[in-house]
N, C-alpha and C. Protein backbone atom coordinates (compact mmCIF):
# COMPACT_ATOMS: atom_id res chain seq x y z
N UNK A 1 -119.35 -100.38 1.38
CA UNK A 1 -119.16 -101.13 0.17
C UNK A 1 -119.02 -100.13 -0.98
N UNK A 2 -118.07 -100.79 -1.87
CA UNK A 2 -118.15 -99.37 -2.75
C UNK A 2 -118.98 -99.54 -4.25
N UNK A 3 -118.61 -98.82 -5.42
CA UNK A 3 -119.85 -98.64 -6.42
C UNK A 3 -120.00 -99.94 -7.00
N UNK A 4 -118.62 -100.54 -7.05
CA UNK A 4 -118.42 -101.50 -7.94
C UNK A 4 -119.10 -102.83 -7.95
N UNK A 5 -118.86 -102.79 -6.15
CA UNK A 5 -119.40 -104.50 -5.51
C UNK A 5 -120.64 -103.98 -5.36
N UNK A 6 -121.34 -102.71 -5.09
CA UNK A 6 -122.60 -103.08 -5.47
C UNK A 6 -123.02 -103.14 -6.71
N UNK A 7 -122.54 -102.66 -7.87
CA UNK A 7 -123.06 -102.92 -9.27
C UNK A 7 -122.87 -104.45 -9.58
N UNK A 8 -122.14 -105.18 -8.87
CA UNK A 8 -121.57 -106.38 -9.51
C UNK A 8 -122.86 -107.77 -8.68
N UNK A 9 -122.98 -106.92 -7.29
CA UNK A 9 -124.17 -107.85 -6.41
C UNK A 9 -125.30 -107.31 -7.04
N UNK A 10 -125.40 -106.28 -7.67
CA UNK A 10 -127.07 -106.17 -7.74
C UNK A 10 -127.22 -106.74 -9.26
N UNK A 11 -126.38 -106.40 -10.36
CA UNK A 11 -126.36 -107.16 -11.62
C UNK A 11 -126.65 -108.69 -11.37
N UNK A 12 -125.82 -109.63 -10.38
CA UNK A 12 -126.58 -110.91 -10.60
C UNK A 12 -128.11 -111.02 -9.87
N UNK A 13 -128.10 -110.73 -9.53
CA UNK A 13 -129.75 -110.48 -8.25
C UNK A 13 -130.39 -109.01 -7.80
N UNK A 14 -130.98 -108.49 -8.15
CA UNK A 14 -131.75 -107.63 -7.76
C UNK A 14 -132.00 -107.02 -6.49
N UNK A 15 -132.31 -108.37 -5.97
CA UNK A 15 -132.81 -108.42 -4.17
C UNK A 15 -131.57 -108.72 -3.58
N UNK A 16 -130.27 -108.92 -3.48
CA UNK A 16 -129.27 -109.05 -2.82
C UNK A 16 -128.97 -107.96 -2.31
N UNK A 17 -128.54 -108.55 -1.11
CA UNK A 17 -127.42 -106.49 -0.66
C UNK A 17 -126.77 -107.92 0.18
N UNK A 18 -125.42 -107.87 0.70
CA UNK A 18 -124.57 -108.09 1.25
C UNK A 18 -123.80 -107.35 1.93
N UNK A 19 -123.82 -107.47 3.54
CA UNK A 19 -122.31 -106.50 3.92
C UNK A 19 -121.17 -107.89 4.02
N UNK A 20 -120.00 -107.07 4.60
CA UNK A 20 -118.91 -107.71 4.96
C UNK A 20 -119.30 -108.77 5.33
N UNK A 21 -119.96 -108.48 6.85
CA UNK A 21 -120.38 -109.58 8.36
C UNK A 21 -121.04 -110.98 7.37
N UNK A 22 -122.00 -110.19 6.70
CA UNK A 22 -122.69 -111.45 6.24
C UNK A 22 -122.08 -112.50 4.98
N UNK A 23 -120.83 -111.74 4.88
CA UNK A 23 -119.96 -112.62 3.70
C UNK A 23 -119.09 -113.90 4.34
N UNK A 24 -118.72 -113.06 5.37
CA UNK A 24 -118.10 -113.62 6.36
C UNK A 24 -119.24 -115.16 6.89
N UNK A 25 -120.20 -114.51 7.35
CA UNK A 25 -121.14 -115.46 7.74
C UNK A 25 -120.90 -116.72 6.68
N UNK A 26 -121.65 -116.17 5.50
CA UNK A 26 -121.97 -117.27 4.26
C UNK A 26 -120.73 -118.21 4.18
N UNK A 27 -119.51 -117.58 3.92
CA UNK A 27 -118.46 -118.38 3.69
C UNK A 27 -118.15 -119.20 4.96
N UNK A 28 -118.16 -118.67 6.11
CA UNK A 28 -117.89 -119.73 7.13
C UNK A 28 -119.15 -120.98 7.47
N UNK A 29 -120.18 -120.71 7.03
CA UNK A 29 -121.10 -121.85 6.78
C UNK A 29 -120.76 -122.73 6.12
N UNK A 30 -120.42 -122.43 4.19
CA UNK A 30 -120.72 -122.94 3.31
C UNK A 30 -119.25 -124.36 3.61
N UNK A 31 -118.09 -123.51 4.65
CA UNK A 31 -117.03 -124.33 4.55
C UNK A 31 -116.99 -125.28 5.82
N UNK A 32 -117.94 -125.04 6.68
CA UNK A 32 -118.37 -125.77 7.43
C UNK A 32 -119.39 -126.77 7.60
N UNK A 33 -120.14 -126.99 6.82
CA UNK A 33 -120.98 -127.74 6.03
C UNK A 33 -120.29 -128.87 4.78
N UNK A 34 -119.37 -128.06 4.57
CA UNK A 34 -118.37 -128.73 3.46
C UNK A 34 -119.23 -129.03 1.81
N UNK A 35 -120.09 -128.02 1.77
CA UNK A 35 -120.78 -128.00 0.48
C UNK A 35 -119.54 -127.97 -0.47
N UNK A 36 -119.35 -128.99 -0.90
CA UNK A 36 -118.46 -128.64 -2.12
C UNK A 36 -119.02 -128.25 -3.50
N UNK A 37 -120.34 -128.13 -3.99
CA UNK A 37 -120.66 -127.59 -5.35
C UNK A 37 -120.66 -126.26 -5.21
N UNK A 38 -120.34 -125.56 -3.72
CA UNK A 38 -120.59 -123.88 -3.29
C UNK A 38 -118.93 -123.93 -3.65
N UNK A 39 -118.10 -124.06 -3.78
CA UNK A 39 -116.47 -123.70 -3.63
C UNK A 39 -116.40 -122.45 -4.65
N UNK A 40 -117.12 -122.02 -5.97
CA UNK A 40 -117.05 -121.27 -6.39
C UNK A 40 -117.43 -119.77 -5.58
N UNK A 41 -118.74 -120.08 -4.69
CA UNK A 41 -119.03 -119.00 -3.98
C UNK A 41 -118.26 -118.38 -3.16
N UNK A 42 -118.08 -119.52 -2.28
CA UNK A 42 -116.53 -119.42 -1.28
C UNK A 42 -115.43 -118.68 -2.08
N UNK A 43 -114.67 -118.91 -2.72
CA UNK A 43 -113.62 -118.20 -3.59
C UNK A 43 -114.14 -116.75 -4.21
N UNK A 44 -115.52 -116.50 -4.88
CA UNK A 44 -116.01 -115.07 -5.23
C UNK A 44 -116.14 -114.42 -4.04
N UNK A 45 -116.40 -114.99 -3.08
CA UNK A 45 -116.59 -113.99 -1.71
C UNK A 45 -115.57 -113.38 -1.05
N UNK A 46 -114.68 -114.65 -0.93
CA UNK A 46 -113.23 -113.98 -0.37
C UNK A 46 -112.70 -112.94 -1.13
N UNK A 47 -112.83 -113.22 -2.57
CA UNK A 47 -111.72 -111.83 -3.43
C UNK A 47 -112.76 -110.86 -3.24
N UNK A 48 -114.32 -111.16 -3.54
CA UNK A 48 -115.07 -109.92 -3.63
C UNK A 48 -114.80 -108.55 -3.05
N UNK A 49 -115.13 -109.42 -1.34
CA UNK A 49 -114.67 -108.82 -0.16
C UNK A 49 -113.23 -108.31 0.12
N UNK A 50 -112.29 -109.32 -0.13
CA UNK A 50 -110.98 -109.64 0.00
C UNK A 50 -110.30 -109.62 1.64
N UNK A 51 -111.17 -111.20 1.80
CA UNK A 51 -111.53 -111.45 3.31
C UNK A 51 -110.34 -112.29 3.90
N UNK A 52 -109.76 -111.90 5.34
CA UNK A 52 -108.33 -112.48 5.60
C UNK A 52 -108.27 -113.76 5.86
N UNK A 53 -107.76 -114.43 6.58
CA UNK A 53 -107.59 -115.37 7.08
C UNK A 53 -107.87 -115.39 8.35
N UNK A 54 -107.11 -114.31 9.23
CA UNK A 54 -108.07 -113.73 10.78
C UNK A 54 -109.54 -113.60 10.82
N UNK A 55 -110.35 -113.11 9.56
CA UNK A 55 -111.86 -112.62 9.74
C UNK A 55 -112.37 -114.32 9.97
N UNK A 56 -111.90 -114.88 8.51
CA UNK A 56 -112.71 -116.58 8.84
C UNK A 56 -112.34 -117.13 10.08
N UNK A 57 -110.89 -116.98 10.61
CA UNK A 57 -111.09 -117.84 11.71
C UNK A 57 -111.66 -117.26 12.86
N UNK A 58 -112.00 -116.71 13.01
CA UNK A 58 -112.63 -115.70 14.18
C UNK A 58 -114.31 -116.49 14.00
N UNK A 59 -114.55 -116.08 12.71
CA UNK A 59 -115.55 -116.24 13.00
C UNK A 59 -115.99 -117.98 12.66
N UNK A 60 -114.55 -118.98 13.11
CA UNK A 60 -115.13 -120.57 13.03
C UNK A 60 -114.59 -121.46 12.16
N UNK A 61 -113.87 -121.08 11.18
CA UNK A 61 -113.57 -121.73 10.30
C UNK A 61 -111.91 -122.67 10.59
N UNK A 62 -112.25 -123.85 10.77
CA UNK A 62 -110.68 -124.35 11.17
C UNK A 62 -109.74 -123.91 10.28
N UNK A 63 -108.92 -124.35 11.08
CA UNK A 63 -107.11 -123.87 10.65
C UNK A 63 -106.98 -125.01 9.11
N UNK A 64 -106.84 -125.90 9.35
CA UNK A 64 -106.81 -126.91 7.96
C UNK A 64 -107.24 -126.28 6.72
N UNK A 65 -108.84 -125.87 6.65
CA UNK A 65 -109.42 -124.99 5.55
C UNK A 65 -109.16 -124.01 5.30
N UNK A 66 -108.58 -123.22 6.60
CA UNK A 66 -107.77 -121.81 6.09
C UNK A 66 -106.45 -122.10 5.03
N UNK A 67 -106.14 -123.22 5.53
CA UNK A 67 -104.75 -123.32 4.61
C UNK A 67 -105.45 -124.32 3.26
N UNK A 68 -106.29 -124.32 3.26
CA UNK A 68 -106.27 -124.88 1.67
C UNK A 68 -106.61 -123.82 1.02
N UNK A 69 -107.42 -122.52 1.99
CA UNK A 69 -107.84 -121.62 1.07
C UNK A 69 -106.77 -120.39 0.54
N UNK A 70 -105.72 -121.14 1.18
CA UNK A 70 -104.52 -119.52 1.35
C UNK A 70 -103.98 -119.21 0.11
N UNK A 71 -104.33 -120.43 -0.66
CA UNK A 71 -103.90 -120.06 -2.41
C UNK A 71 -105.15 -118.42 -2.68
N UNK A 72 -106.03 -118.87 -2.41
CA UNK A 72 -107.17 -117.66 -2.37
C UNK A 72 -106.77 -116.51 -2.06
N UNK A 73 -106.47 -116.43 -1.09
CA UNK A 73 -106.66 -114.99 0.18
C UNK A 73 -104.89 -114.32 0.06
N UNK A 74 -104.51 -115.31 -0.76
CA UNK A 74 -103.37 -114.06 -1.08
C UNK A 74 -102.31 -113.91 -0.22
């Protein structure tokens, strides 16, 4: 991770550390659950990271939600 995303994770929270895996994790939960008041998180995570479309579906995330998120991921 480099200086930035950690200055930017530790500025909102202190106690946070995040790798990749676990971004990956969070976002494929939060969109599988279908929390919709998290959609902001979902969207900061993907650019944070700047996470593909292969990483989410690998790790679960249907094809449907990949394509709503593809405005996102660029």
């Amino acid at each position: 991770m480099g200086k930035a995303k950690k200055r930017i994770l530790h500025k909102t929270n202190s106690n946070l550390y995040m790798t990749r895996e676990s971004a990956v994790n969070k976002v494929c939960d939060i969109i599988n659950k279908s929390i919709i008041k998290e959609s902001n998180t979902v969207s900061d995570l993907i650019t944070l990271f700047g996470l593909s479309a292969e990483e989410l579906s690998e790790a679960g995330v249907p094809y449907e939600n990949l394509m709503a998120l593809s405005s996102i991921m660029g």
